[in-house]
Protein backbone atom coordinates (compact mmCIF):
# COMPACT_ATOMS: atom_id res chain seq x y z
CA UNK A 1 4.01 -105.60 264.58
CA UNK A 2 3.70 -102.34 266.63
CA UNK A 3 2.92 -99.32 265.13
CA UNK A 4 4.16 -96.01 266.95
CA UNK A 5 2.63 -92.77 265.46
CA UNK A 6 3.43 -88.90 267.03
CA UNK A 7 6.34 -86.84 267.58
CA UNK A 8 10.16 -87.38 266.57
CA UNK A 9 11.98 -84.60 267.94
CA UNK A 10 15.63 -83.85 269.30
CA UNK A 11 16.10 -83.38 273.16
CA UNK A 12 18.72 -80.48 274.03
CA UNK A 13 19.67 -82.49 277.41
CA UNK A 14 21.69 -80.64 279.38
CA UNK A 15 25.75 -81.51 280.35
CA UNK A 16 29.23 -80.12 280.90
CA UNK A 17 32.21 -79.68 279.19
CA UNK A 18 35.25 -79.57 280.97
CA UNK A 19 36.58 -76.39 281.22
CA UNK A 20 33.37 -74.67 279.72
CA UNK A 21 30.74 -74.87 282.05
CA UNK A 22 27.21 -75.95 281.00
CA UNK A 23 25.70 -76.95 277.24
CA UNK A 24 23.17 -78.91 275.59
CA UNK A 25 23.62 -82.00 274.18
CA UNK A 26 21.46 -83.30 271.31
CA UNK A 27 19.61 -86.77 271.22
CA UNK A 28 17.18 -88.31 269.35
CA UNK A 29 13.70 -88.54 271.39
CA UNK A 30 10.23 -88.02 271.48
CA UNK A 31 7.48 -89.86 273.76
CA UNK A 32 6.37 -92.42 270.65
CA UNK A 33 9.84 -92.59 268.94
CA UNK A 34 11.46 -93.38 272.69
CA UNK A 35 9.13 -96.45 272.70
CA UNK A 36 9.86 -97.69 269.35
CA UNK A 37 13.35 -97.99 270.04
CA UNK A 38 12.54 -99.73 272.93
CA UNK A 39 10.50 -102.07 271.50
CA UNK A 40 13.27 -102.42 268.61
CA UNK A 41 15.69 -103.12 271.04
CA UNK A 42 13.51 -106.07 272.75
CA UNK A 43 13.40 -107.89 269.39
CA UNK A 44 9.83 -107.09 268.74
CA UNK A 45 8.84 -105.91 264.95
CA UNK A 46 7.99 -102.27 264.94
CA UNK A 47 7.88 -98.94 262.77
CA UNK A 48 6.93 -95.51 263.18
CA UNK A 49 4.47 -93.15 261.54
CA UNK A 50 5.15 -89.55 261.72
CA UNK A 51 6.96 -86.41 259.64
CA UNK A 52 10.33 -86.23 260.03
CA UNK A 53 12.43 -82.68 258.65
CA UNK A 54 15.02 -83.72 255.93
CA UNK A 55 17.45 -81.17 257.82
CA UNK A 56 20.36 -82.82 260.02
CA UNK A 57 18.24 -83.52 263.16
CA UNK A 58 15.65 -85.80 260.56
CA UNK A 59 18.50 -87.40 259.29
CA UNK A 60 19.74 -88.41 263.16
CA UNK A 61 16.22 -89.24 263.87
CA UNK A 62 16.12 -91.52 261.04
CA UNK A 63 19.32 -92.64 261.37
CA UNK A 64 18.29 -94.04 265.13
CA UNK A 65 15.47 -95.40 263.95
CA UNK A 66 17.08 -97.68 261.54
CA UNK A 67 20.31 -98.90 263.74
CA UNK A 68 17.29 -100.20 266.18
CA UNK A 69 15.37 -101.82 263.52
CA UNK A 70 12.26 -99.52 263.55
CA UNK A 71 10.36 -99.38 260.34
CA UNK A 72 11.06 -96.12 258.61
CA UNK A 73 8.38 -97.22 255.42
CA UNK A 74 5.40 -95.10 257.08
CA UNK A 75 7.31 -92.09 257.52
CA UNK A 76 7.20 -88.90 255.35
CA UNK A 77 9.59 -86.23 255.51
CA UNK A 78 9.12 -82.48 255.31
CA UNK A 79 11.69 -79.28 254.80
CA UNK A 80 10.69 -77.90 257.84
CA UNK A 81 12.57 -77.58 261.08
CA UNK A 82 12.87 -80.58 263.49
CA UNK A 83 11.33 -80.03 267.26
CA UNK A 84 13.66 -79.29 269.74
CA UNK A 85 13.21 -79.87 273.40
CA UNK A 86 15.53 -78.63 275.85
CA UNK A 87 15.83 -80.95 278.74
CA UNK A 88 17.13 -80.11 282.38
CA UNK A 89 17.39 -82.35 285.17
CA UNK A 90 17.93 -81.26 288.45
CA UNK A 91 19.36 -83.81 290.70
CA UNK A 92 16.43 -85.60 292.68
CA UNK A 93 14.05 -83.66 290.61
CA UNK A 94 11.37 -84.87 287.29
CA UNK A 95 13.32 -83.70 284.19
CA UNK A 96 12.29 -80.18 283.35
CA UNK A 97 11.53 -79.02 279.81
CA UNK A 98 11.28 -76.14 277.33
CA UNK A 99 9.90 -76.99 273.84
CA UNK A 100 10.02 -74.72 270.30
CA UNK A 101 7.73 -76.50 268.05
CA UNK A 102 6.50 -73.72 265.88
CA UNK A 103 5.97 -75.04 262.12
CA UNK A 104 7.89 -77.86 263.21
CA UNK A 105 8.16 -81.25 261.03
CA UNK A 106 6.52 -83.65 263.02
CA UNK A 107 4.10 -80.79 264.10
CA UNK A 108 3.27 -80.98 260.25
CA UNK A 109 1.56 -84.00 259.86
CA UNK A 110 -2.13 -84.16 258.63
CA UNK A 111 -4.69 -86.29 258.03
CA UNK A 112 -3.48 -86.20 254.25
CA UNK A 113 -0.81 -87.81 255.44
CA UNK A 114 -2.85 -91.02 257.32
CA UNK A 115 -1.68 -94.17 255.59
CA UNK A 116 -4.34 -95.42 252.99
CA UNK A 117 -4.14 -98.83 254.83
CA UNK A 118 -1.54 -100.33 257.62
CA UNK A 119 0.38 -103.17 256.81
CA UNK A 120 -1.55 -106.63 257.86
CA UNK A 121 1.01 -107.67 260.32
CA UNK A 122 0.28 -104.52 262.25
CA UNK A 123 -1.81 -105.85 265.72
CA UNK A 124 -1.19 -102.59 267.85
CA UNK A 125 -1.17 -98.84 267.10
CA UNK A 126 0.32 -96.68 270.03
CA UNK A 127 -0.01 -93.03 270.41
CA UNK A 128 -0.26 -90.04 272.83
CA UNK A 129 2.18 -87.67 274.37
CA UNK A 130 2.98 -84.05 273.29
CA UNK A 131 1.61 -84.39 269.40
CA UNK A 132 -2.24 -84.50 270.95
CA UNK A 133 -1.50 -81.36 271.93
CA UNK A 134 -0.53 -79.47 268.78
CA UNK A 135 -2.40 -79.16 265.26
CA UNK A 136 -2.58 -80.63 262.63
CA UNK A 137 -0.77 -83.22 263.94
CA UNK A 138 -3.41 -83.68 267.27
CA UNK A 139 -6.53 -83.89 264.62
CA UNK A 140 -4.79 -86.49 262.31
CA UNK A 141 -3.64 -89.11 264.47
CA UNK A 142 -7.01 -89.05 266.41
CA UNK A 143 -8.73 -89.28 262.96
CA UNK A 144 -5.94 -92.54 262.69
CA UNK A 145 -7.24 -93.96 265.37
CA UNK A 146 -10.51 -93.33 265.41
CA UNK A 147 -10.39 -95.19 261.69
CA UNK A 148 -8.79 -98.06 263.16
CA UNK A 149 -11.07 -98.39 266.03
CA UNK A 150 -13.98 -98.38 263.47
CA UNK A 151 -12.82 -102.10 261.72
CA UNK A 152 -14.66 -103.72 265.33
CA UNK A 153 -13.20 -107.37 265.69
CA UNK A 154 -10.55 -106.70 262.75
CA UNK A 155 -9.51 -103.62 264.44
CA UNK A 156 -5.73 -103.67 266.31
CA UNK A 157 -5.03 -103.17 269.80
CA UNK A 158 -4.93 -99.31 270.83
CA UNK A 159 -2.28 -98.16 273.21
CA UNK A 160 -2.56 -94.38 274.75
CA UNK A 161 -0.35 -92.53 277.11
CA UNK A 162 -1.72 -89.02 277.77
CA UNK A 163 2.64 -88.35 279.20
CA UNK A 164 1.05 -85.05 279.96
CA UNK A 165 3.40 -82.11 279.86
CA UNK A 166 0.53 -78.94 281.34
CA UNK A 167 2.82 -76.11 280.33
CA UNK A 168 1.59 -77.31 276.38
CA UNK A 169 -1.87 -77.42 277.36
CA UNK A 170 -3.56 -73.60 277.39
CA UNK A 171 -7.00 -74.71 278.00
CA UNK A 172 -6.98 -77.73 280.52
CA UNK A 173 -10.84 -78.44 280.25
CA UNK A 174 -10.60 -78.52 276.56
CA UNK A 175 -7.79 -80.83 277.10
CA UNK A 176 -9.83 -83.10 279.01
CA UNK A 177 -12.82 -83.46 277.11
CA UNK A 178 -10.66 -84.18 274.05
CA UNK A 179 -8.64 -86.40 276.10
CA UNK A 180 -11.36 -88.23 277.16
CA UNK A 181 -12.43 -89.22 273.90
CA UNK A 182 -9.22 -90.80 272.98
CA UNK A 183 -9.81 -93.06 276.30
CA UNK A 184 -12.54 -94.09 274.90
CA UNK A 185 -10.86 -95.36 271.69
CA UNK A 186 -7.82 -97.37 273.67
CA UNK A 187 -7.75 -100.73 273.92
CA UNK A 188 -5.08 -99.85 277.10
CA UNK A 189 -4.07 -97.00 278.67
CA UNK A 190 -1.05 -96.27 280.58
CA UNK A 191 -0.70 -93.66 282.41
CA UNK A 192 1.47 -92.26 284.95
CA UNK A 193 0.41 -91.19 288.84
CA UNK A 194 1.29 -87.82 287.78
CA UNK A 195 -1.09 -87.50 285.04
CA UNK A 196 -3.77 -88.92 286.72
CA UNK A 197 -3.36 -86.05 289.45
CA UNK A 198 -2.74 -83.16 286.89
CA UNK A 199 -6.28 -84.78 285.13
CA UNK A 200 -8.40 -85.62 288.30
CA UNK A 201 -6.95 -83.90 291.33
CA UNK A 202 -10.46 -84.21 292.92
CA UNK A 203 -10.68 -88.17 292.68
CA UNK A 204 -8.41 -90.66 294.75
CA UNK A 205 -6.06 -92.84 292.58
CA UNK A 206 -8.68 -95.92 292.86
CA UNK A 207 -11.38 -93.24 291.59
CA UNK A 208 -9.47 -91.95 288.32
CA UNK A 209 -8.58 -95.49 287.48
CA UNK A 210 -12.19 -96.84 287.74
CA UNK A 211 -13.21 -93.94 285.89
CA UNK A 212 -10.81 -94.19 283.07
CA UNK A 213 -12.14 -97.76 282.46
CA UNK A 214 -15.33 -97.40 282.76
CA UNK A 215 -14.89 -95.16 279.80
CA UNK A 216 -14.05 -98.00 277.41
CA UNK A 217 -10.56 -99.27 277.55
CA UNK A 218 -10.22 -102.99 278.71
CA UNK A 219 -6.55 -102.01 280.85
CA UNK A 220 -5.39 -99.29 282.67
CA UNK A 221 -1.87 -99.48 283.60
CA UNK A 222 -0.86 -96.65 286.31
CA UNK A 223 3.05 -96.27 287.02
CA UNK A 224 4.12 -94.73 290.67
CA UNK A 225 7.85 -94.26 290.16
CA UNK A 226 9.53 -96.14 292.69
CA UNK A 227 6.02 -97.78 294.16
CA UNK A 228 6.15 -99.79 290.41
CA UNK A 229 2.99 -100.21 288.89
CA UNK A 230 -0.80 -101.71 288.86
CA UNK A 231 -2.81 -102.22 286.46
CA UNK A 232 -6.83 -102.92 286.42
CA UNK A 233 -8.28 -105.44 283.92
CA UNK A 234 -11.84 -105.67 282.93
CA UNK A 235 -12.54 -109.19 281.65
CA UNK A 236 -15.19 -110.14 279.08
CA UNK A 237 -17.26 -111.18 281.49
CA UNK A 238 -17.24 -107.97 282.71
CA UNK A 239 -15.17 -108.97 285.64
CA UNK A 240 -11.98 -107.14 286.78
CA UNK A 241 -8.12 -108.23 287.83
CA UNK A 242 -6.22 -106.12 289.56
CA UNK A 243 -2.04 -107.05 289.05
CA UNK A 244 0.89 -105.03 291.14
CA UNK A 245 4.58 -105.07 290.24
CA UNK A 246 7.45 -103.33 292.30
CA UNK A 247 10.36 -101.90 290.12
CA UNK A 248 13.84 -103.39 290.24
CA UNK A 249 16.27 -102.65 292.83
CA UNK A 250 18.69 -100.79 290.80
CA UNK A 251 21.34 -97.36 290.98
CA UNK A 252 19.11 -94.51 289.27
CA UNK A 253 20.59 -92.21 287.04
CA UNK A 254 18.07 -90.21 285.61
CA UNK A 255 14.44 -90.78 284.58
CA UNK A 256 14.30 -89.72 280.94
CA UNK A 257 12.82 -92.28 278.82
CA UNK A 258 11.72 -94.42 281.98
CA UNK A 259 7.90 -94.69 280.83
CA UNK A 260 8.37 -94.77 276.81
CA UNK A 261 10.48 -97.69 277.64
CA UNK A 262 8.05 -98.97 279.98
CA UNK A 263 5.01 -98.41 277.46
CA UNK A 264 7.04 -100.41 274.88
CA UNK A 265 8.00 -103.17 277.24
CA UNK A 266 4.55 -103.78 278.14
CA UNK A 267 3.55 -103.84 274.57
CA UNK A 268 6.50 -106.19 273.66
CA UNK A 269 5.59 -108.45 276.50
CA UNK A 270 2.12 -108.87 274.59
CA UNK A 271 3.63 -109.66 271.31
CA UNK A 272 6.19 -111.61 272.49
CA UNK A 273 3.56 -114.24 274.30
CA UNK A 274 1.17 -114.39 271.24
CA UNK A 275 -1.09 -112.19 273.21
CA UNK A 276 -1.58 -108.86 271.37
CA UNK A 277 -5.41 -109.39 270.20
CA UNK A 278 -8.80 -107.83 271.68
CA UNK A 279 -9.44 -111.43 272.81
CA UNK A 280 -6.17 -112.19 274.08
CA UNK A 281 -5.84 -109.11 276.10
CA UNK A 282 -9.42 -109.96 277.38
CA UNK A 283 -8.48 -113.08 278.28
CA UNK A 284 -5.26 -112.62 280.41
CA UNK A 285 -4.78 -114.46 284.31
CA UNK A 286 -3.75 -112.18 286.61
CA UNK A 287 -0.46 -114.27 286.97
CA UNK A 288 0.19 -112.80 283.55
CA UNK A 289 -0.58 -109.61 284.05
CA UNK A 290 1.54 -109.32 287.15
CA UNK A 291 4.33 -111.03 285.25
CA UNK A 292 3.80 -108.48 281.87
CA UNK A 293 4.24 -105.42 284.48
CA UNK A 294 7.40 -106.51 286.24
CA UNK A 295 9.15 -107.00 282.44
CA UNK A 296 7.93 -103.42 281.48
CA UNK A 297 9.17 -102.10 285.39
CA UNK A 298 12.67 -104.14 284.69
CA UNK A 299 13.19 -102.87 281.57
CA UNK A 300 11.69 -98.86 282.62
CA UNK A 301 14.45 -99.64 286.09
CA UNK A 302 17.56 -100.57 283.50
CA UNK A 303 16.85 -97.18 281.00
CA UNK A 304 16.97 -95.89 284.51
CA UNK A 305 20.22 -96.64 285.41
CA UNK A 306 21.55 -95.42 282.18
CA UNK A 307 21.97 -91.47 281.13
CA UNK A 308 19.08 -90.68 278.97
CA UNK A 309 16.96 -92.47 276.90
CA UNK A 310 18.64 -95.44 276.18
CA UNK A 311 16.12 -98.67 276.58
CA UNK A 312 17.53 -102.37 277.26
CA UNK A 313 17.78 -105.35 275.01
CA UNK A 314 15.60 -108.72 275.49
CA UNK A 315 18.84 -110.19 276.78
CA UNK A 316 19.68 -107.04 279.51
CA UNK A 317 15.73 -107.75 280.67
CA UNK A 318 15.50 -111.41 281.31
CA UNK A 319 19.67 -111.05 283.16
CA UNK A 320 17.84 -108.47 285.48
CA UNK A 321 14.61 -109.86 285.81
């Protein structure tokens, strides 16, 4: 099982009704909850830890979760207001965003909220995205992790993906430093070119991804948009495997959604092969590799050619792949 932990929020995505010009639609999102549904879609068992508002948007939130079969047992809910993020997209443009997250639900949680103990079946704990930058929410999933990390060979796999959004971070250095200590506590990181730019604009692409690893994960997964995605492997013998996959050929609609859903194809890929373990992971060809990247690009190319965040099944993936 793969647990997702961070923000649930509602994204005001922007549309037109006939005869009335320009509004805001609302949809379920969230970097972490995107991924869960898209590793809920691909048949893979999977909940989600976070604070949800008992107010209309929690109850849609909740309501996704549940028709995707997303484990709703870990979640607490709160009377405070759900996130909203207002989404534009101008054509041939990176979806643009505004967010009001002030005393926000999923904002909320704290570390009295960390689960006493995660369910045994639970092999991978994902997290990242807009929730490491906001309190208390920031402080207790690092302290989550940073538990979780701590059981050494019993501990689960750790996924992170910074999904850096710089107009929420007011003190980039800060940022980093923190940042850099939740590197340090993956198992993998993905990460997209654009983050690695916003976080290392002084280092070549080879640079930030050799630095990233040499700060403890064993994978680093970059995605280039179009270009696909690589990935770098350090081995147990302290060896590494480099793996490239190109994204399918497919009509592009918008982007929303296209890296949760590649972060939780990746993942699913794992757990679908029996390979979601330290040693496992450790352990992969680069055959594998290569094939684990161009699932997660065919799956990230099909939420592509949908409107919005709206992930493949198992059976879309292997018909396009």
């Amino acid at each position: 099982m793969i647990l997702c932990c961070g923000e649930a929020l509602i994204d005001m995505v922007k549309g037109t009704v006939p005869g009335r010009g320009a509004c805001f639609i609302p949809c379920p999102g969230g970097s972490p909850y995107n991924t869960a549904i898209a590793i809920g879609r691909l048949g893979v068992p999977v909940t989600f830890w976070g604070k949800l508002s008992t107010d209309f948007f929690g109850d849609m939130l909740i309501k996704r979760l549940t028709q995707n079969q997303v484990g709703t047992g870990l979640i607490t809910r709160s009377d405070s207001h759900s996130t909203l993020a207002f989404v534009n997209v101008p054509a041939g443009s990176e979806p643009e965003y505004v967010f009001y997250t002030e005393g926000a639900a999923d904002r909320s949680l704290s570390v009295q909220d960390i689960p006493p103990a995660l369910p045994s079946e639970v092999r991978c704990v994902l997290f990242g995205s807009i929730a490491m930058t906001m309190e208390p929410v920031a402080s207790a999933v690092e302290t989550f992790v940073a538990r979780e990390r701590a059981r050494g060979d019993a501990a689960p796999v750790i996924s992170f993906d910074p999904n850096v959004r710089p107009f929420m971070i007011s003190d980039k250095p800060a940022y980093t430093r923190r940042l850099e200590t939740w590197l340090a506590a993956s198992t993998i990181v993905k990460i997209s070119v654009a983050d690695v730019r916003f976080l290392y604009p002084d280092e070549t692409l080879e640079q930030s991804l050799q630095n990233i690893l040499a700060r403890g994960p064993r994978l680093v997964i970059v995605t280039v948009g179009a270009e696909g995605a690589e990935a770098l492997l350090r081995r147990e013998d302290g060896s590494l495997i480099r793996a490239k996959a190109p994204v399918v050929d497919l009509p592009v609609v918008d982007t929303i959604g296209a890296g949760d859903t590649f972060h939780g194809a990746f993942l699913s890929w794992l757990e679908l092969k029996g390979k979601m373990s330290l040693p496992a992971l450790a352990s992969l060809s680069e055959q594998e590799l290569t094939d684990a990247l161009y699932f997660a690009n065919t799956a990230a190319s099909l939420v592509c050619s949908k409107q919005g965040a709206e992930p493949p099944s198992l059976a879309e993936v292997n018909a396009a792949g």
